[in-house]
PDB file of N, CA and C in Angstrom:
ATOM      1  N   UNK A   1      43.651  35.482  70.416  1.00  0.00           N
ATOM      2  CA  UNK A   1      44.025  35.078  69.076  1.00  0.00           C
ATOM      3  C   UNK A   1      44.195  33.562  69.042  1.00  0.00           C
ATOM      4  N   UNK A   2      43.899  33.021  68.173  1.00  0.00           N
ATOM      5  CA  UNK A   2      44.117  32.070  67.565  1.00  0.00           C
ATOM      6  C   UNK A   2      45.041  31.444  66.629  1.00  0.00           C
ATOM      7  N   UNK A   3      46.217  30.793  67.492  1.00  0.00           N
ATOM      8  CA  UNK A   3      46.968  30.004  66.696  1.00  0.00           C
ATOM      9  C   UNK A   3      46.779  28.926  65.341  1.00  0.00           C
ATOM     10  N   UNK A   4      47.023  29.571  64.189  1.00  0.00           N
ATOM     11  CA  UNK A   4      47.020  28.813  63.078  1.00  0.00           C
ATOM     12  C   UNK A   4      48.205  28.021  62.230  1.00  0.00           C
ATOM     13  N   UNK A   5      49.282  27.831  63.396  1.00  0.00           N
ATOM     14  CA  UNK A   5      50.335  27.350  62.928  1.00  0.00           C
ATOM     15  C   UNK A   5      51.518  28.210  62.385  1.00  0.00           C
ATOM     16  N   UNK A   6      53.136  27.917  62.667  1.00  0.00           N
ATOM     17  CA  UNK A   6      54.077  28.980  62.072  1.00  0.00           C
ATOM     18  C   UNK A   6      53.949  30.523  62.206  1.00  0.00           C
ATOM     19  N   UNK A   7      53.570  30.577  63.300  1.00  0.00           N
ATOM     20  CA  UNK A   7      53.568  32.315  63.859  1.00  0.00           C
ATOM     21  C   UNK A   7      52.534  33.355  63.040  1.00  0.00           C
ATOM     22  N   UNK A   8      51.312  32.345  62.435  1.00  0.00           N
ATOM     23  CA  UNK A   8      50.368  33.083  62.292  1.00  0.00           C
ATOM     24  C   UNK A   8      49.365  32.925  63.237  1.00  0.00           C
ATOM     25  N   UNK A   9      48.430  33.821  63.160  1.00  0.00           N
ATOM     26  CA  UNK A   9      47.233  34.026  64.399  1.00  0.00           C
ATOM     27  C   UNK A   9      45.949  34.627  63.842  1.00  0.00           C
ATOM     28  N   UNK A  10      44.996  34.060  64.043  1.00  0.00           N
ATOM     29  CA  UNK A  10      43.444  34.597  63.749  1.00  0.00           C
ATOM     30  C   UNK A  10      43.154  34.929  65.046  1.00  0.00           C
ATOM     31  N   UNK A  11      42.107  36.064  64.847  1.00  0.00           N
ATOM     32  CA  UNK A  11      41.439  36.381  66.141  1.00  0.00           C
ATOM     33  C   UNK A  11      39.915  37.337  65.655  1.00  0.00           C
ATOM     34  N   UNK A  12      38.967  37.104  66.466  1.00  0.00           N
ATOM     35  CA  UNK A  12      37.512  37.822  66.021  1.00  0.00           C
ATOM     36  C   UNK A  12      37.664  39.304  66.743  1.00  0.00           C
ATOM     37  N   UNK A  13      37.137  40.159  66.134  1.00  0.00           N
ATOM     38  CA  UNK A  13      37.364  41.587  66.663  1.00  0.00           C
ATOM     39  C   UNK A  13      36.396  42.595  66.285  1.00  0.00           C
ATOM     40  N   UNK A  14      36.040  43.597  66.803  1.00  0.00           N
ATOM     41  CA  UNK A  14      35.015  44.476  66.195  1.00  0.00           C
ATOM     42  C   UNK A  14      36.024  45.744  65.578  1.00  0.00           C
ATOM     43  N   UNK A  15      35.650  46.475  64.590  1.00  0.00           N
ATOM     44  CA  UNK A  15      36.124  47.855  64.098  1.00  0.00           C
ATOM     45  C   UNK A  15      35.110  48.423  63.877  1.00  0.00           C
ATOM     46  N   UNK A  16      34.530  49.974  64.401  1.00  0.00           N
ATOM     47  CA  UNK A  16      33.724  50.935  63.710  1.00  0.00           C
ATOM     48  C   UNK A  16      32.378  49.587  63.932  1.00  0.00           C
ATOM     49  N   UNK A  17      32.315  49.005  64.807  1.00  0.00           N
ATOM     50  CA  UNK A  17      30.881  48.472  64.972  1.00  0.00           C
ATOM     51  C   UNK A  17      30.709  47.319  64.201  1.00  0.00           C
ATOM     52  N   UNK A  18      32.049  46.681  62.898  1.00  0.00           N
ATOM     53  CA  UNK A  18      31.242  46.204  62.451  1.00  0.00           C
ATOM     54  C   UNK A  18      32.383  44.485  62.837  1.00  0.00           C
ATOM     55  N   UNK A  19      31.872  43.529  62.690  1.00  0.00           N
ATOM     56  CA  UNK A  19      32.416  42.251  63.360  1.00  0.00           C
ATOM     57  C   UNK A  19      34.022  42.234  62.371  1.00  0.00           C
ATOM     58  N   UNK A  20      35.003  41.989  62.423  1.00  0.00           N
ATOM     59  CA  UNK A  20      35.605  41.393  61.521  1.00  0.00           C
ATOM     60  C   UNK A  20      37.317  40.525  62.144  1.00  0.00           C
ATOM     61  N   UNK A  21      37.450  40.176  61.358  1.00  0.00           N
ATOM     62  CA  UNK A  21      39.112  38.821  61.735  1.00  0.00           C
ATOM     63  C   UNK A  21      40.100  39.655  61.504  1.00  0.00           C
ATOM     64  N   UNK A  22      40.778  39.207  62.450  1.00  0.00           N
ATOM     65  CA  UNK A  22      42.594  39.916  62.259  1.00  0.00           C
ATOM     66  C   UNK A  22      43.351  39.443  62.328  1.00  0.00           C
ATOM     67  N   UNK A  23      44.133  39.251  61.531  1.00  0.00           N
ATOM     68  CA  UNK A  23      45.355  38.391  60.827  1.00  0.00           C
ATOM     69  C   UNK A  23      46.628  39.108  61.407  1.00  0.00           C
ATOM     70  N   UNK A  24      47.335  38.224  62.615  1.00  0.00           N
ATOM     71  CA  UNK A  24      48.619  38.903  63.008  1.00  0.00           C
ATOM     72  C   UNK A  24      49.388  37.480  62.660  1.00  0.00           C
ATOM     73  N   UNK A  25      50.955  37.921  62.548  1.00  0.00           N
ATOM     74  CA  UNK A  25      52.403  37.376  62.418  1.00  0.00           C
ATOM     75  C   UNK A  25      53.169  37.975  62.922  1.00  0.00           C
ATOM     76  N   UNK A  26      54.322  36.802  63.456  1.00  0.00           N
ATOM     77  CA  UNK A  26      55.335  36.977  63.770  1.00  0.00           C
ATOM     78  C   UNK A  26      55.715  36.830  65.412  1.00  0.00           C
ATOM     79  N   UNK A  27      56.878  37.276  65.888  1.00  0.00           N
ATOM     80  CA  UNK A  27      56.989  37.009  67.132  1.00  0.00           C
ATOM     81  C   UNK A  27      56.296  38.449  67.900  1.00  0.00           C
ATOM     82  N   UNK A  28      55.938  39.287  67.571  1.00  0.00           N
ATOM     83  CA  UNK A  28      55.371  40.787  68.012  1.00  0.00           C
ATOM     84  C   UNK A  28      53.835  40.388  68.307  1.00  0.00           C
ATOM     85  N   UNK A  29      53.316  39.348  67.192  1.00  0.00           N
ATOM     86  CA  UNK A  29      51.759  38.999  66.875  1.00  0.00           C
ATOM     87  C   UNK A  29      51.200  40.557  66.442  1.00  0.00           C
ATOM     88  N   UNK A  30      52.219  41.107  65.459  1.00  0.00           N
ATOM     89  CA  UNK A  30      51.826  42.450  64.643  1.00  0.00           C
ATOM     90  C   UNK A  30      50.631  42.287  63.835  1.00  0.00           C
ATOM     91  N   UNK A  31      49.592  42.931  63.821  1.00  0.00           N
ATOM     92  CA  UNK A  31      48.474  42.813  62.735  1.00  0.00           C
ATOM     93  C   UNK A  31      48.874  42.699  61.327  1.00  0.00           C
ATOM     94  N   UNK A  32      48.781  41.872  60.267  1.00  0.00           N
ATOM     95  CA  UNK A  32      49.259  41.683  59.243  1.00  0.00           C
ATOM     96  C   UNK A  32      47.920  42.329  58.187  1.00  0.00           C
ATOM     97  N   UNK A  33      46.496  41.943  58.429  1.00  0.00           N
ATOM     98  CA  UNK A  33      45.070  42.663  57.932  1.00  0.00           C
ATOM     99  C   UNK A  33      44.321  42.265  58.855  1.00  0.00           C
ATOM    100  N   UNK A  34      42.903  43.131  58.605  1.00  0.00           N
ATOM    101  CA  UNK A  34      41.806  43.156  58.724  1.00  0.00           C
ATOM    102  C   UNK A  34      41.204  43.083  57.563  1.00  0.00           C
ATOM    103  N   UNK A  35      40.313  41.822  58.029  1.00  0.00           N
ATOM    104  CA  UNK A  35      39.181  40.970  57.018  1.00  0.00           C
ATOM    105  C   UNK A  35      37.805  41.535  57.221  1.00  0.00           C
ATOM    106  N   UNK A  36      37.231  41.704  56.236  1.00  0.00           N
ATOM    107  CA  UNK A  36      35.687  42.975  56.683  1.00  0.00           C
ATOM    108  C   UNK A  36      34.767  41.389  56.043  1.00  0.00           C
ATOM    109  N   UNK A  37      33.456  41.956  56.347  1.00  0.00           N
ATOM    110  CA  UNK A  37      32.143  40.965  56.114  1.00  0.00           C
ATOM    111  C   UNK A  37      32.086  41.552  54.388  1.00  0.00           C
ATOM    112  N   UNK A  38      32.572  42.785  53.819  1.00  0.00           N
ATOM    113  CA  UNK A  38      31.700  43.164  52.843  1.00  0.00           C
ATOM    114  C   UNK A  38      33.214  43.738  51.522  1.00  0.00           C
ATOM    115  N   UNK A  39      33.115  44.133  50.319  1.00  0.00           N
ATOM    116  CA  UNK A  39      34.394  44.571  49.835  1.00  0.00           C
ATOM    117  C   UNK A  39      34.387  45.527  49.577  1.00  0.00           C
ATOM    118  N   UNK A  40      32.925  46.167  49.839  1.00  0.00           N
ATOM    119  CA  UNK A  40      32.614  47.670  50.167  1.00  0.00           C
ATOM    120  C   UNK A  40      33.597  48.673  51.945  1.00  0.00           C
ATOM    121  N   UNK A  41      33.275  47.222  52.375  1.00  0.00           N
ATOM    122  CA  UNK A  41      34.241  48.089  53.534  1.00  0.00           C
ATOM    123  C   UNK A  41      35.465  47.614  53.784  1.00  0.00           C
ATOM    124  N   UNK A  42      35.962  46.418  52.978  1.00  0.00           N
ATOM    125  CA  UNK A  42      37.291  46.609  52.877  1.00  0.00           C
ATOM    126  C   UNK A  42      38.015  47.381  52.299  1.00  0.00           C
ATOM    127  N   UNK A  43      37.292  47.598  51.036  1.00  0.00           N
ATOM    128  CA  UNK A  43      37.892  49.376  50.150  1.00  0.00           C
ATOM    129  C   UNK A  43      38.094  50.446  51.177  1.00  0.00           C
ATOM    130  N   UNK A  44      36.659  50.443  51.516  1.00  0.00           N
ATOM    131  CA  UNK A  44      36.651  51.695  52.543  1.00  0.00           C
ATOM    132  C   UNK A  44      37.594  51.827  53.653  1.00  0.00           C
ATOM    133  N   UNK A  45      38.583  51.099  54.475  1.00  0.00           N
ATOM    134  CA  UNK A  45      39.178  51.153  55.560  1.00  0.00           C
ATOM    135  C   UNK A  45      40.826  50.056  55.180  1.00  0.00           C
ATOM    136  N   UNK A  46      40.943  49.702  53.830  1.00  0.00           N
ATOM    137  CA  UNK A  46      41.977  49.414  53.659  1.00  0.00           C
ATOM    138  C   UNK A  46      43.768  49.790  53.566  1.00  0.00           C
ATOM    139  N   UNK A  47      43.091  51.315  54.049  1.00  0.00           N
ATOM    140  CA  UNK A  47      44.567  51.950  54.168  1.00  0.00           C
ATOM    141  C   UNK A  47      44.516  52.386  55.639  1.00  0.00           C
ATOM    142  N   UNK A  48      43.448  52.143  56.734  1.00  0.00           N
ATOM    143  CA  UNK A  48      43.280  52.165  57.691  1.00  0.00           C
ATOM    144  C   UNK A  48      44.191  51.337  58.737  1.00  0.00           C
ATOM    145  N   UNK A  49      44.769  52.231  59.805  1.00  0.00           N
ATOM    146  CA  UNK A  49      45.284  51.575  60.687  1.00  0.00           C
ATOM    147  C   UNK A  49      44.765  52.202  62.351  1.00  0.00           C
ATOM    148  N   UNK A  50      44.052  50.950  62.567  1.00  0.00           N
ATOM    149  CA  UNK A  50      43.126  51.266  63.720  1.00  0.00           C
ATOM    150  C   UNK A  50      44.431  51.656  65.028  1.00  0.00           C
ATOM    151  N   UNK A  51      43.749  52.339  66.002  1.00  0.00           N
ATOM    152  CA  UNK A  51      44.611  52.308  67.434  1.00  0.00           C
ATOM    153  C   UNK A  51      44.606  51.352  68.547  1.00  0.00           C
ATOM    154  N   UNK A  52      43.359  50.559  68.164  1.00  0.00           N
ATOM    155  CA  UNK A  52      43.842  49.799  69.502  1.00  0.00           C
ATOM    156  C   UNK A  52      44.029  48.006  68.772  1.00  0.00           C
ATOM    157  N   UNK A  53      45.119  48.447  67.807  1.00  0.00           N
ATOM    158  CA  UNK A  53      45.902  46.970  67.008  1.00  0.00           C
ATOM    159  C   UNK A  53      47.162  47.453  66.692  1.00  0.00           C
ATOM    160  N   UNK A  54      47.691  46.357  66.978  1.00  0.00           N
ATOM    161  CA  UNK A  54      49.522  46.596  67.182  1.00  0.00           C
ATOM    162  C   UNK A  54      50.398  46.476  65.800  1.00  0.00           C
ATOM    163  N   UNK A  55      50.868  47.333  65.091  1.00  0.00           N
ATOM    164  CA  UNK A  55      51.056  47.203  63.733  1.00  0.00           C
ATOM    165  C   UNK A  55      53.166  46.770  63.844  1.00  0.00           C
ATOM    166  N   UNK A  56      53.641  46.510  63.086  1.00  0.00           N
ATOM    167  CA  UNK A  56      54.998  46.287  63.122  1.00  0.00           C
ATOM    168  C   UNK A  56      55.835  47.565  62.730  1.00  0.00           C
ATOM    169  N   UNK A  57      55.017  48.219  62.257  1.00  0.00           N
ATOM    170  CA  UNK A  57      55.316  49.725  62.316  1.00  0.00           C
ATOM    171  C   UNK A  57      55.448  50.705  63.232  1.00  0.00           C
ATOM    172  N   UNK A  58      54.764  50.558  64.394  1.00  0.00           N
ATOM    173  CA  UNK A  58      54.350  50.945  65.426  1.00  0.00           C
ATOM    174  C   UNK A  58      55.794  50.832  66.259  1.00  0.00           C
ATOM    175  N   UNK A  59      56.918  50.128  66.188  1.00  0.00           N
ATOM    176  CA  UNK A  59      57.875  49.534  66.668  1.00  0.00           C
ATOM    177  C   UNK A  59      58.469  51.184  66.863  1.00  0.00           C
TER     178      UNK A  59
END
């Protein structure tokens, strides 16, 4: 991941094959979203919570 300042973090990642960014915060570096290439598959997987990303829920 990639430090973007104030305990946010970018990082490049694949889901379901397809490329996309993941937006974590905080001191956990909890996934905050997943950014898709298309808004067809952000609809599609926006209530999605993948298994191998660490949610603050997960706690």
């Amino acid at each position: 991941m990639q430090g973007a300042g104030d305990g946010t973090f970018y990082g490049p990642h694949t889901e379901n094959d397809q490329p996309v960014l993941v937006i974590g915060e905080g001191a956990g570096l909890w996934t905050n979203c997943v950014t898709w290439k298309s808004p067809q598959l952000a609809q599609q997987y926006k209530h999605k919570k993948f298994k191998d990303l660490y949610y603050q829920s997960d706690e």
